[in-house]
ModelCIF file with pLDDT and N, C-alpha, C, O atoms, coordinates in Angstrom:
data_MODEL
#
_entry.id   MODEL 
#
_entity.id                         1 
_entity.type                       polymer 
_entity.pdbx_number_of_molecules   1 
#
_entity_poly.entity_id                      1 
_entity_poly.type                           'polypeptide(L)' 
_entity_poly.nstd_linkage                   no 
_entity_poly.nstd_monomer                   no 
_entity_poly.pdbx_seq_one_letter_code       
;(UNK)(UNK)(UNK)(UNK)(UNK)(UNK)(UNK)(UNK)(UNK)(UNK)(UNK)(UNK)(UNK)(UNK)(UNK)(UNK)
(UNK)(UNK)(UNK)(UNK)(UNK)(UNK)(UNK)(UNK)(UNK)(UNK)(UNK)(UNK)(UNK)(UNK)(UNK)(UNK)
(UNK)(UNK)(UNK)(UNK)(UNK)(UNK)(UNK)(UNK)(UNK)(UNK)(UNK)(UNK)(UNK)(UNK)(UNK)
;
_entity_poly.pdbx_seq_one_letter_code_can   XXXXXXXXXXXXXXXXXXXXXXXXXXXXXXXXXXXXXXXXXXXXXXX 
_entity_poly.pdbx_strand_id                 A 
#
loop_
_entity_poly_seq.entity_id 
_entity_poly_seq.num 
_entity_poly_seq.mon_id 
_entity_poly_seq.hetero 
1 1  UNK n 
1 2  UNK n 
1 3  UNK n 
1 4  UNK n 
1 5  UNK n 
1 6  UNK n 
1 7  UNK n 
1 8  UNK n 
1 9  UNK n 
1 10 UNK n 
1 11 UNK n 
1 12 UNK n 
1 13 UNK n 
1 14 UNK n 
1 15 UNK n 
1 16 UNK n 
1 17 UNK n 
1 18 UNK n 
1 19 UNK n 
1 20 UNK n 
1 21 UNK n 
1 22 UNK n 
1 23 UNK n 
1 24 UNK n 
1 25 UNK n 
1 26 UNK n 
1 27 UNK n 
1 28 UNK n 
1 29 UNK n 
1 30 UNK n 
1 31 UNK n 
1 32 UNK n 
1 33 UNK n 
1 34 UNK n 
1 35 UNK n 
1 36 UNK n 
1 37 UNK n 
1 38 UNK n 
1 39 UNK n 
1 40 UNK n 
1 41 UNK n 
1 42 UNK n 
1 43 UNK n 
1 44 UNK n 
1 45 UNK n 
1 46 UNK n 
1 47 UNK n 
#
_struct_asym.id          A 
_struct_asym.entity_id   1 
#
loop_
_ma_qa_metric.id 
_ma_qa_metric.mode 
_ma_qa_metric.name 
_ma_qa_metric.software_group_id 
_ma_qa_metric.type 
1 global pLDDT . pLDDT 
2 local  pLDDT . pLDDT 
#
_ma_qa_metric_global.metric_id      1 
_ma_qa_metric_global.metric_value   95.36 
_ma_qa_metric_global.model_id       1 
_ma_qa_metric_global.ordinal_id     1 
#
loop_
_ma_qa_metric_local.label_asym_id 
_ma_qa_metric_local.label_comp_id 
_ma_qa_metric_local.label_seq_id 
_ma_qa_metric_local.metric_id 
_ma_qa_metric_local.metric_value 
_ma_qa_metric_local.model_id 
_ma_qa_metric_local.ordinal_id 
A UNK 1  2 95.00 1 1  
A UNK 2  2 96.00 1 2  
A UNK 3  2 96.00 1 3  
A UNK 4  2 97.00 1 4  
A UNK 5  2 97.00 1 5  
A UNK 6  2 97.00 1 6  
A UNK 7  2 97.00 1 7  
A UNK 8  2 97.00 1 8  
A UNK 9  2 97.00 1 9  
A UNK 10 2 97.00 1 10 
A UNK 11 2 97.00 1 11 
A UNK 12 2 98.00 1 12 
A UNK 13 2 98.00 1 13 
A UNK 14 2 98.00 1 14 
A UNK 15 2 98.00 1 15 
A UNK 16 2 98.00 1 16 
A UNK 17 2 97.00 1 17 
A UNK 18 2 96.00 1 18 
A UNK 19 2 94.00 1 19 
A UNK 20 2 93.00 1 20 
A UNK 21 2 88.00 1 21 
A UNK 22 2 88.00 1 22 
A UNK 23 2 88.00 1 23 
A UNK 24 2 86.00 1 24 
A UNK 25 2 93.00 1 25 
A UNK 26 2 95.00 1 26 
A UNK 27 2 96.00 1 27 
A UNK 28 2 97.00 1 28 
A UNK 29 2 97.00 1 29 
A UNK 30 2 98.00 1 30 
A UNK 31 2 97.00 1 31 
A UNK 32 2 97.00 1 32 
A UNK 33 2 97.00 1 33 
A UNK 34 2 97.00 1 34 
A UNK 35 2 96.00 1 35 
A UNK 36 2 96.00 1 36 
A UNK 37 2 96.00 1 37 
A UNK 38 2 96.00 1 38 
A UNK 39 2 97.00 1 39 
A UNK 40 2 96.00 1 40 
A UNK 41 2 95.00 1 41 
A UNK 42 2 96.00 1 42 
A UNK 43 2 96.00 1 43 
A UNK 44 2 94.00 1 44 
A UNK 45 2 93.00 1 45 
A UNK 46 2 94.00 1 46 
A UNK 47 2 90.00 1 47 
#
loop_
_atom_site.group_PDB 
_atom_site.id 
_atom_site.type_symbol 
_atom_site.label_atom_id 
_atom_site.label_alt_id 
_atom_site.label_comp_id 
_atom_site.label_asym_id 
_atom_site.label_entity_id 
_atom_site.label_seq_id 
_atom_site.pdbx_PDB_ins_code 
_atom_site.Cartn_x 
_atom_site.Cartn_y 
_atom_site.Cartn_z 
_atom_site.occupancy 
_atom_site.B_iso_or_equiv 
_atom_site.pdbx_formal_charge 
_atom_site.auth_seq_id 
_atom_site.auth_comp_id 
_atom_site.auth_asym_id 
_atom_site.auth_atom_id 
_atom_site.pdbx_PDB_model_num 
ATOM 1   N N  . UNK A 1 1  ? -4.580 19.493 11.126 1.00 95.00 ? 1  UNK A N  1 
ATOM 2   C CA . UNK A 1 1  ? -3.455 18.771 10.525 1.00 95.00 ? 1  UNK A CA 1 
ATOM 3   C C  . UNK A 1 1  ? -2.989 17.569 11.336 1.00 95.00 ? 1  UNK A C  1 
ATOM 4   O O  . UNK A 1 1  ? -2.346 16.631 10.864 1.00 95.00 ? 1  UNK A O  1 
ATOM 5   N N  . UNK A 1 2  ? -3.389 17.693 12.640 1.00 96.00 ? 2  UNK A N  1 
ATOM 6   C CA . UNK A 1 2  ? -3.388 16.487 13.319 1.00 96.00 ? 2  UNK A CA 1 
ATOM 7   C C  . UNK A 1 2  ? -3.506 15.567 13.247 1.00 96.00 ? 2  UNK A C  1 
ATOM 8   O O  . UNK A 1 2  ? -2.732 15.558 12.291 1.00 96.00 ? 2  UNK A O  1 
ATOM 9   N N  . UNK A 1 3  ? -3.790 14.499 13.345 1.00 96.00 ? 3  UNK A N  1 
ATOM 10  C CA . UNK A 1 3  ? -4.221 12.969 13.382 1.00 96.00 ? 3  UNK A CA 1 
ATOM 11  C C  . UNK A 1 3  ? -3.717 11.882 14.221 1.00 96.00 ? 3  UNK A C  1 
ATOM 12  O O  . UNK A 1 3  ? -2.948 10.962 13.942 1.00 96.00 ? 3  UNK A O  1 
ATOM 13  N N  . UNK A 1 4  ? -4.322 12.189 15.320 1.00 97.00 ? 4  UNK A N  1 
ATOM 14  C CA . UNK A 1 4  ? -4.000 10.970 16.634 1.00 97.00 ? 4  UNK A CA 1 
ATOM 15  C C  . UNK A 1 4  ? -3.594 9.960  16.381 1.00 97.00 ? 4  UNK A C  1 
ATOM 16  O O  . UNK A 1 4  ? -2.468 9.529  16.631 1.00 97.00 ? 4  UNK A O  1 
ATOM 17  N N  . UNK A 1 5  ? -4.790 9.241  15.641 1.00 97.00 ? 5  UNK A N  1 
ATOM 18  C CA . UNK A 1 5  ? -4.327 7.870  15.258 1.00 97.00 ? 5  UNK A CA 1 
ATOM 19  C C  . UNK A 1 5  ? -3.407 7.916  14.056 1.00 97.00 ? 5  UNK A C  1 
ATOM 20  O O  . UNK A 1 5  ? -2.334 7.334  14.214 1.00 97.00 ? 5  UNK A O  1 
ATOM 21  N N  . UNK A 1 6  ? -3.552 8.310  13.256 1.00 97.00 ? 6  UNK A N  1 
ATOM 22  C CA . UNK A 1 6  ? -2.399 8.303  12.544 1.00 97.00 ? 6  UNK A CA 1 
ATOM 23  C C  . UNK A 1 6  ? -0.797 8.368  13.111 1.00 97.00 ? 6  UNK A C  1 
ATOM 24  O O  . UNK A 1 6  ? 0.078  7.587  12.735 1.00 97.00 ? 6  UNK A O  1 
ATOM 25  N N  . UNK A 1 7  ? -0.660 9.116  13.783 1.00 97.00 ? 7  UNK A N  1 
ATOM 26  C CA . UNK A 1 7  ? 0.115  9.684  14.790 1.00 97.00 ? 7  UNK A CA 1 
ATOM 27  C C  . UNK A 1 7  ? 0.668  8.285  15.381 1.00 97.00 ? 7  UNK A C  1 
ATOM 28  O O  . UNK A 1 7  ? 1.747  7.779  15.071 1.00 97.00 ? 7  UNK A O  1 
ATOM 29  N N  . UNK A 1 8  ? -0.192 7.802  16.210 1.00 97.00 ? 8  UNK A N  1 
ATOM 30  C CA . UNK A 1 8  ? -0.290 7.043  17.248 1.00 97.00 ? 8  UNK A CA 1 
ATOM 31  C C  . UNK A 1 8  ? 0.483  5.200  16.491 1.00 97.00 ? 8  UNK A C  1 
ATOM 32  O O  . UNK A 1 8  ? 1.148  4.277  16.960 1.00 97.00 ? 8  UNK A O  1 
ATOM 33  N N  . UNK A 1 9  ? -0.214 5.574  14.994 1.00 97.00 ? 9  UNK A N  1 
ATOM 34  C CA . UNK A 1 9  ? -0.003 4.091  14.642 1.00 97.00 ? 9  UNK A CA 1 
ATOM 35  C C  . UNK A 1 9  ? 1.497  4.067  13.991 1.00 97.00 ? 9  UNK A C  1 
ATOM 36  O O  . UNK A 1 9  ? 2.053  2.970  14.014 1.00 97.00 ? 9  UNK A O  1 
ATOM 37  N N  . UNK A 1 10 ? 2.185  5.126  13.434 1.00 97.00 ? 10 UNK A N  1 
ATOM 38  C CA . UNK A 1 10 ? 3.146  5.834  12.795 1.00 97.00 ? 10 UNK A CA 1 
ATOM 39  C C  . UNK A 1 10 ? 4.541  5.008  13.609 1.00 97.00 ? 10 UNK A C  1 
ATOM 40  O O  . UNK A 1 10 ? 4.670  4.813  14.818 1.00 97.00 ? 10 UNK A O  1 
ATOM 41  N N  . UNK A 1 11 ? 5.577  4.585  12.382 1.00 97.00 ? 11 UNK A N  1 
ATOM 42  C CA . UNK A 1 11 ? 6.854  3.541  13.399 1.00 97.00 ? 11 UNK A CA 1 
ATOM 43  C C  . UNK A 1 11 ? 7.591  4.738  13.792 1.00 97.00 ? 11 UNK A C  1 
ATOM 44  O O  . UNK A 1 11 ? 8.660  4.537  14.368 1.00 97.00 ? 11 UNK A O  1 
ATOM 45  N N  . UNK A 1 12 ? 7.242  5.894  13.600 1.00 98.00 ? 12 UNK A N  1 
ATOM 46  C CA . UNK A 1 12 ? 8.498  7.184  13.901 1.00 98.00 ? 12 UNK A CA 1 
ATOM 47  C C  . UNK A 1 12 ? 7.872  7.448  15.821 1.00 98.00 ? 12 UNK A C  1 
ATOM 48  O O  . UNK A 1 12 ? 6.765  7.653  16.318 1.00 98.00 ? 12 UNK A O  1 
ATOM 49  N N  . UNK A 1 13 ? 9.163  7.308  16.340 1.00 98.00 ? 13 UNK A N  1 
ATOM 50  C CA . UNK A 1 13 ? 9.023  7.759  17.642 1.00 98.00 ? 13 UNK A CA 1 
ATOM 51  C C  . UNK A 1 13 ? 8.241  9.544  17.728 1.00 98.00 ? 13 UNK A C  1 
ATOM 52  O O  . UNK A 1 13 ? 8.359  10.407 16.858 1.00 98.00 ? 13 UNK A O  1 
ATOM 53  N N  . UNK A 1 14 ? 7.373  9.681  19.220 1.00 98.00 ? 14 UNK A N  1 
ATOM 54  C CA . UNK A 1 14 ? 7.646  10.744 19.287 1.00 98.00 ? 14 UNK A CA 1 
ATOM 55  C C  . UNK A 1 14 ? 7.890  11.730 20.424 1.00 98.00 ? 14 UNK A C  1 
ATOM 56  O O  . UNK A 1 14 ? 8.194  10.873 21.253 1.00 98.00 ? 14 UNK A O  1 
ATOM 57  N N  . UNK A 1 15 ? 7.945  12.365 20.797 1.00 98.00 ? 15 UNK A N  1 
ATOM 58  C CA . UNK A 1 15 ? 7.934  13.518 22.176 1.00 98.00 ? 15 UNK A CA 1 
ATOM 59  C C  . UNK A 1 15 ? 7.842  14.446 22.296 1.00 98.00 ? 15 UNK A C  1 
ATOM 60  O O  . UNK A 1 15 ? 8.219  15.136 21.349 1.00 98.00 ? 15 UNK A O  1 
ATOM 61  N N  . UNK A 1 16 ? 7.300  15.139 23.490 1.00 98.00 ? 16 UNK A N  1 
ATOM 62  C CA . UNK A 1 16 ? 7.415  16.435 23.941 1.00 98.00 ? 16 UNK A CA 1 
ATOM 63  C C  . UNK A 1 16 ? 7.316  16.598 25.002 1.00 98.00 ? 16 UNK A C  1 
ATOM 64  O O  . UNK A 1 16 ? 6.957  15.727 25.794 1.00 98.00 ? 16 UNK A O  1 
ATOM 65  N N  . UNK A 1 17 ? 7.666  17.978 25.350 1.00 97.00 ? 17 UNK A N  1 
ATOM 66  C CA . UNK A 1 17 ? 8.372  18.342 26.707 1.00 97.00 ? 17 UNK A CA 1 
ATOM 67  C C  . UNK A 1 17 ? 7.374  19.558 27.115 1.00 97.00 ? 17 UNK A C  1 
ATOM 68  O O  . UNK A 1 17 ? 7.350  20.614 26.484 1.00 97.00 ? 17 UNK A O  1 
ATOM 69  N N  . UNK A 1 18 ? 6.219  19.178 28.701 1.00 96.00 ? 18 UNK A N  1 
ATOM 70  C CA . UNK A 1 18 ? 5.311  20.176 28.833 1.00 96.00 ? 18 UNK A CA 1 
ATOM 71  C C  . UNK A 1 18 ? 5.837  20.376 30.426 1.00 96.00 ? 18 UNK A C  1 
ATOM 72  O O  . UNK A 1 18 ? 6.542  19.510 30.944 1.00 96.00 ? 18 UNK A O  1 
ATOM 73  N N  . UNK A 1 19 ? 5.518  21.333 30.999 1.00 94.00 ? 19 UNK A N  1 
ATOM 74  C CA . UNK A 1 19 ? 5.381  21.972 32.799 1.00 94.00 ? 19 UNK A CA 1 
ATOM 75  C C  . UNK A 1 19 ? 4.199  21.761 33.007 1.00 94.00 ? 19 UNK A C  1 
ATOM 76  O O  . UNK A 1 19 ? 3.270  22.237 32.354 1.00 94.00 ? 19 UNK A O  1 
ATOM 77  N N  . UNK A 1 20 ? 4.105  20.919 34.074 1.00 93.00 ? 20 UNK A N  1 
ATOM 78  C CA . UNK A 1 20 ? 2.800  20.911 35.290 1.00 93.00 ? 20 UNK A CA 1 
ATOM 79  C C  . UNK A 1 20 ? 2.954  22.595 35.982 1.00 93.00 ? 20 UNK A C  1 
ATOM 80  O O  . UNK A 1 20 ? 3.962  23.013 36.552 1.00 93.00 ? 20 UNK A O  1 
ATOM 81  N N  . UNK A 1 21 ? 1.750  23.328 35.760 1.00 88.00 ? 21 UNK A N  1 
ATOM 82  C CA . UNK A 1 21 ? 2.376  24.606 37.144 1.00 88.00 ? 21 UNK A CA 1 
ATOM 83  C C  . UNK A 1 21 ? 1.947  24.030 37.942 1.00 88.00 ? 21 UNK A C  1 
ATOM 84  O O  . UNK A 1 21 ? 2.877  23.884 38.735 1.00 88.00 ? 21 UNK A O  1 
ATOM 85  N N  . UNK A 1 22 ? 0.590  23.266 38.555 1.00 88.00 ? 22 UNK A N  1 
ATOM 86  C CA . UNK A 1 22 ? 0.064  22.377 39.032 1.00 88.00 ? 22 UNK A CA 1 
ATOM 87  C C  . UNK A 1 22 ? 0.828  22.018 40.363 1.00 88.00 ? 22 UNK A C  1 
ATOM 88  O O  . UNK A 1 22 ? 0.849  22.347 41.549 1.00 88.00 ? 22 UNK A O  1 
ATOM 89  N N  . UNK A 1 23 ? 1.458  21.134 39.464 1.00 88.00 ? 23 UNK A N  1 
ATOM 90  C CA . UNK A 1 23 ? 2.971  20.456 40.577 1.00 88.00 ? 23 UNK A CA 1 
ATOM 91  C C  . UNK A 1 23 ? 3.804  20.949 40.354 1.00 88.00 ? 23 UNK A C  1 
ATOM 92  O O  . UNK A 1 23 ? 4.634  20.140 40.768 1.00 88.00 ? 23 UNK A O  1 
ATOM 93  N N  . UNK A 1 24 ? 4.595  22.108 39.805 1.00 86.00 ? 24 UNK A N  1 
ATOM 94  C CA . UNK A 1 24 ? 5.786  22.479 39.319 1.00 86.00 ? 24 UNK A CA 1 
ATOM 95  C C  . UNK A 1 24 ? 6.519  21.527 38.751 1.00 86.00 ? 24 UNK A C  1 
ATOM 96  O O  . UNK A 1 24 ? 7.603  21.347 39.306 1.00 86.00 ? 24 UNK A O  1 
ATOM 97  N N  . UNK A 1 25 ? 6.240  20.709 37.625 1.00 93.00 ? 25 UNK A N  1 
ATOM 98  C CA . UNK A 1 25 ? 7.049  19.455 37.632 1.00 93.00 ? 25 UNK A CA 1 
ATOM 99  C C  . UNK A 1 25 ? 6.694  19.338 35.978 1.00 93.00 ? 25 UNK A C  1 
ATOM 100 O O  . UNK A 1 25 ? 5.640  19.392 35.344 1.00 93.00 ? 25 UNK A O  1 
ATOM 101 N N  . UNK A 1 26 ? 8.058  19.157 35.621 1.00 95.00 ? 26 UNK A N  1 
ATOM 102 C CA . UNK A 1 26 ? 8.143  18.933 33.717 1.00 95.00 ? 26 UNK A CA 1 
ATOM 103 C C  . UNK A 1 26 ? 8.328  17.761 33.710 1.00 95.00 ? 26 UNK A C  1 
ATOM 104 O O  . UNK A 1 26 ? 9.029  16.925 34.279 1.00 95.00 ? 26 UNK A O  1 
ATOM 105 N N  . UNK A 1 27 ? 7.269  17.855 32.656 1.00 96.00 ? 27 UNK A N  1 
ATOM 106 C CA . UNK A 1 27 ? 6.759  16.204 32.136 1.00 96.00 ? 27 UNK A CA 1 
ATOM 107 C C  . UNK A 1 27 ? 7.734  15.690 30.774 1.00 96.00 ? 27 UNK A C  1 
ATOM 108 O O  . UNK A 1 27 ? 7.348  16.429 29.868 1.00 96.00 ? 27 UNK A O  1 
ATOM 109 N N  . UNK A 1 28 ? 8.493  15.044 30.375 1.00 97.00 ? 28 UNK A N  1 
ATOM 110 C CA . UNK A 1 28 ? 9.004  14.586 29.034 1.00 97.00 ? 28 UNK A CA 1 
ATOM 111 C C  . UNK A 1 28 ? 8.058  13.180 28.816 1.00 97.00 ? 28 UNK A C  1 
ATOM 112 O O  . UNK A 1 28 ? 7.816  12.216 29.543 1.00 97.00 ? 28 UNK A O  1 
ATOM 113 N N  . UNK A 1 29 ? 7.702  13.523 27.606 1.00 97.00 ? 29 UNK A N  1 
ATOM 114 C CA . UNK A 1 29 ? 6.360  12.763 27.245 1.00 97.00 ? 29 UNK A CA 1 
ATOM 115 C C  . UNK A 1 29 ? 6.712  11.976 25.973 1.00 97.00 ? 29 UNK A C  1 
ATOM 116 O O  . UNK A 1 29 ? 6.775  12.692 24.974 1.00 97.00 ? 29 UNK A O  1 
ATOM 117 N N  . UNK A 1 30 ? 6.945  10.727 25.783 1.00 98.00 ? 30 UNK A N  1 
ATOM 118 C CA . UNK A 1 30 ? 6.430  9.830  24.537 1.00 98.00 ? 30 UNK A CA 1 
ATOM 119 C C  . UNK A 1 30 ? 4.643  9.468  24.140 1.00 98.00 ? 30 UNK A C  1 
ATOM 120 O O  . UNK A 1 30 ? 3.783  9.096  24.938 1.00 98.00 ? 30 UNK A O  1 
ATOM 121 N N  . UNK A 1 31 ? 4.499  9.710  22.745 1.00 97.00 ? 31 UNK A N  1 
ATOM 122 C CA . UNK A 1 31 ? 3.138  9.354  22.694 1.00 97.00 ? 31 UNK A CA 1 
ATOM 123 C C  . UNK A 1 31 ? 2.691  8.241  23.145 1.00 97.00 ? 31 UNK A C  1 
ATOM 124 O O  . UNK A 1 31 ? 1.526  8.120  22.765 1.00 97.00 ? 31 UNK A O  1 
ATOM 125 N N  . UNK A 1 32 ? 3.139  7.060  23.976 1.00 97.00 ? 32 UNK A N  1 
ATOM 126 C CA . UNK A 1 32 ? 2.548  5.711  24.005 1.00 97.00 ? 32 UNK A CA 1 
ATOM 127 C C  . UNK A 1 32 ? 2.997  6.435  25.394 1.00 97.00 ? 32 UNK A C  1 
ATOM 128 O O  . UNK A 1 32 ? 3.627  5.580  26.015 1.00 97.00 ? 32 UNK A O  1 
ATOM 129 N N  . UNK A 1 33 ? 2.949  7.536  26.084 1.00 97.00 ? 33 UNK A N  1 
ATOM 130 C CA . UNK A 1 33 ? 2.997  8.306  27.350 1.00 97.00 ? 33 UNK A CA 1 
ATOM 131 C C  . UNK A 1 33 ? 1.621  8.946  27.505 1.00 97.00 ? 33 UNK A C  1 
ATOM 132 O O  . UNK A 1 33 ? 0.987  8.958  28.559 1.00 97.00 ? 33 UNK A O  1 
ATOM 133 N N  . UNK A 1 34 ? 1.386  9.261  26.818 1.00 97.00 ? 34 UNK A N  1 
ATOM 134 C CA . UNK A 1 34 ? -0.086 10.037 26.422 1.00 97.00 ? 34 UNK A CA 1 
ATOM 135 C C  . UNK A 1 34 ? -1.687 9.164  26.450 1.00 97.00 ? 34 UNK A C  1 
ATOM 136 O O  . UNK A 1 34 ? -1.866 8.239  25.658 1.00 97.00 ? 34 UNK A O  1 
ATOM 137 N N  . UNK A 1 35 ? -2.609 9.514  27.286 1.00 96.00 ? 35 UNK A N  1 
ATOM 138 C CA . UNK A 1 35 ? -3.769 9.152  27.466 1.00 96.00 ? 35 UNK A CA 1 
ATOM 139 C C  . UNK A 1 35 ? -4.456 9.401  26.020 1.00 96.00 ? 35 UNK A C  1 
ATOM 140 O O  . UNK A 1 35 ? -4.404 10.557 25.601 1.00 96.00 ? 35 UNK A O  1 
ATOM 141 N N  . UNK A 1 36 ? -5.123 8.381  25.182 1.00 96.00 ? 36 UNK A N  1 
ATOM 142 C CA . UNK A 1 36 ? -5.979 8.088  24.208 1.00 96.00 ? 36 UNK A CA 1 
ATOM 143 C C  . UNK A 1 36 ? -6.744 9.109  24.529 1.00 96.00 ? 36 UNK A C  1 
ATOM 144 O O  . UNK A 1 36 ? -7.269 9.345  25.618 1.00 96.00 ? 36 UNK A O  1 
ATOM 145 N N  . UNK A 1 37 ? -6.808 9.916  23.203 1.00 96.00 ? 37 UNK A N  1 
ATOM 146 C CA . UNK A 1 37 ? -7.852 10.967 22.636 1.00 96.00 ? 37 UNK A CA 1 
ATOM 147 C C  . UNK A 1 37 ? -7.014 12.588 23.377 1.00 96.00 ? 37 UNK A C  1 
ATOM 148 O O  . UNK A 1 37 ? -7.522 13.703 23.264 1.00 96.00 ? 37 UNK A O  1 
ATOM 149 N N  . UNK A 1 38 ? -5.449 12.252 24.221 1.00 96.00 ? 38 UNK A N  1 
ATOM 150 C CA . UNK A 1 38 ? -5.211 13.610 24.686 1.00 96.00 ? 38 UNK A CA 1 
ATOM 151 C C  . UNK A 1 38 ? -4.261 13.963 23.802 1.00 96.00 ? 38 UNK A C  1 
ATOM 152 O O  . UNK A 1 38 ? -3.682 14.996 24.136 1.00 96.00 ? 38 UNK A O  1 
ATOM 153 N N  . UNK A 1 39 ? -3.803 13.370 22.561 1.00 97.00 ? 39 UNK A N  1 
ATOM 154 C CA . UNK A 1 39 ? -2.819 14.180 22.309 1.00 97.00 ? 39 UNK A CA 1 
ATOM 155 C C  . UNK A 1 39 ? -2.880 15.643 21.849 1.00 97.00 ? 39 UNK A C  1 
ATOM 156 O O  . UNK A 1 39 ? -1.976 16.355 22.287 1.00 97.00 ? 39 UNK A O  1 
ATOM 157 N N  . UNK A 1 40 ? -3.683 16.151 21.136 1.00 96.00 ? 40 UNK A N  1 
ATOM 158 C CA . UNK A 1 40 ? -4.109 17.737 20.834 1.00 96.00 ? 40 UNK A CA 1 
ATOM 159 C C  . UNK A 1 40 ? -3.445 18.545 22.195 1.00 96.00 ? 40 UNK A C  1 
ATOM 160 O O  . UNK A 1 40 ? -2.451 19.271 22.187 1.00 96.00 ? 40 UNK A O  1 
ATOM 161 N N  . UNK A 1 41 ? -4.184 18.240 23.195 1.00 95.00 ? 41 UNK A N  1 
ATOM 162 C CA . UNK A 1 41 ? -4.176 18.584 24.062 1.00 95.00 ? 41 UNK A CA 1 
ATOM 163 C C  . UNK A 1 41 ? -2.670 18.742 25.217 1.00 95.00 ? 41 UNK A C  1 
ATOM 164 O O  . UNK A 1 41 ? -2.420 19.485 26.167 1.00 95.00 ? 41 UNK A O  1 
ATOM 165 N N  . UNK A 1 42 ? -1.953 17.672 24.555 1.00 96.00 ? 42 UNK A N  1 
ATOM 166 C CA . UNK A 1 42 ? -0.901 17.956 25.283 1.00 96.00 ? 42 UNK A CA 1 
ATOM 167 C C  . UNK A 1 42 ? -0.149 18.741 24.190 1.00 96.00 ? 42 UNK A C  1 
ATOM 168 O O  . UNK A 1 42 ? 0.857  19.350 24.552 1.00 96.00 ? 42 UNK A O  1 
ATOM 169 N N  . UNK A 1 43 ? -0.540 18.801 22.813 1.00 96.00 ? 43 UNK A N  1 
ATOM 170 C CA . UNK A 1 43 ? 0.286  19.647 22.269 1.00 96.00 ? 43 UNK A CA 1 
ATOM 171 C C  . UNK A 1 43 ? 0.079  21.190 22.055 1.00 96.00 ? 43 UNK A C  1 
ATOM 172 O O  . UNK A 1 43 ? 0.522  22.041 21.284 1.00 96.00 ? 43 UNK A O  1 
ATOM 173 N N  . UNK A 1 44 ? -0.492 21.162 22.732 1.00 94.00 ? 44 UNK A N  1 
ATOM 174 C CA . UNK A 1 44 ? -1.460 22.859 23.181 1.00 94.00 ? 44 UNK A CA 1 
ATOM 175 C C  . UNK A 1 44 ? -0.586 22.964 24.475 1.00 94.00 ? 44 UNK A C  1 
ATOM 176 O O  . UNK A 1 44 ? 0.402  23.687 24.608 1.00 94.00 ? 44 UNK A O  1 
ATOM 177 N N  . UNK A 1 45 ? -1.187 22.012 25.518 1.00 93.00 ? 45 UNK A N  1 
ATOM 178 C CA . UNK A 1 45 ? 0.007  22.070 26.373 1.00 93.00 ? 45 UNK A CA 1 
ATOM 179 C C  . UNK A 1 45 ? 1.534  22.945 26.273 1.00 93.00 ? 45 UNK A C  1 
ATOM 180 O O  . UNK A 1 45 ? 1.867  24.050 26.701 1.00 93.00 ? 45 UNK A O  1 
ATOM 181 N N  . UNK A 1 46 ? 2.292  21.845 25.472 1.00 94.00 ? 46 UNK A N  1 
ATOM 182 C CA . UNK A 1 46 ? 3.752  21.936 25.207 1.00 94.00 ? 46 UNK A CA 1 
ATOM 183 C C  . UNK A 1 46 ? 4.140  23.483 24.815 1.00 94.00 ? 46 UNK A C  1 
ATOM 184 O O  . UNK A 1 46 ? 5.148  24.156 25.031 1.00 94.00 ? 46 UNK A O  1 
ATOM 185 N N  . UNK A 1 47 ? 2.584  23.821 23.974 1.00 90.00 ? 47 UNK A N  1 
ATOM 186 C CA . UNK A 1 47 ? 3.123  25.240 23.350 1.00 90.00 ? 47 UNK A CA 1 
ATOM 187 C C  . UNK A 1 47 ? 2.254  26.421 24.416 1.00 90.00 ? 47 UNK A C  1 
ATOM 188 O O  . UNK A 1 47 ? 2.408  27.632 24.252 1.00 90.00 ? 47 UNK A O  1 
#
């Protein structure tokens, strides 16, 4: 149901909010925050 680019080209802002355990450190993320081709991935992340 996804669609990156769609997503990506879309005038509606967007965000989400993921934890590094990594670094212990929460990320608040806009998509023009997001590395091309990761968004799936950070939204797997988030959840």
């Amino acid at each position: 149901i996804i669609d990156e680019e769609k997503l990506r080209k879309s005038e509606t802002d967007f965000g989400l909010v993921t934890v590094s355990i990594s670094d212990l450190k929460p990320l608040e993320l806009y998509k023009e925050d997001i590395p091309e081709g990761k968004m799936i991935d950070y939204l797997m992340a988030s959840a």
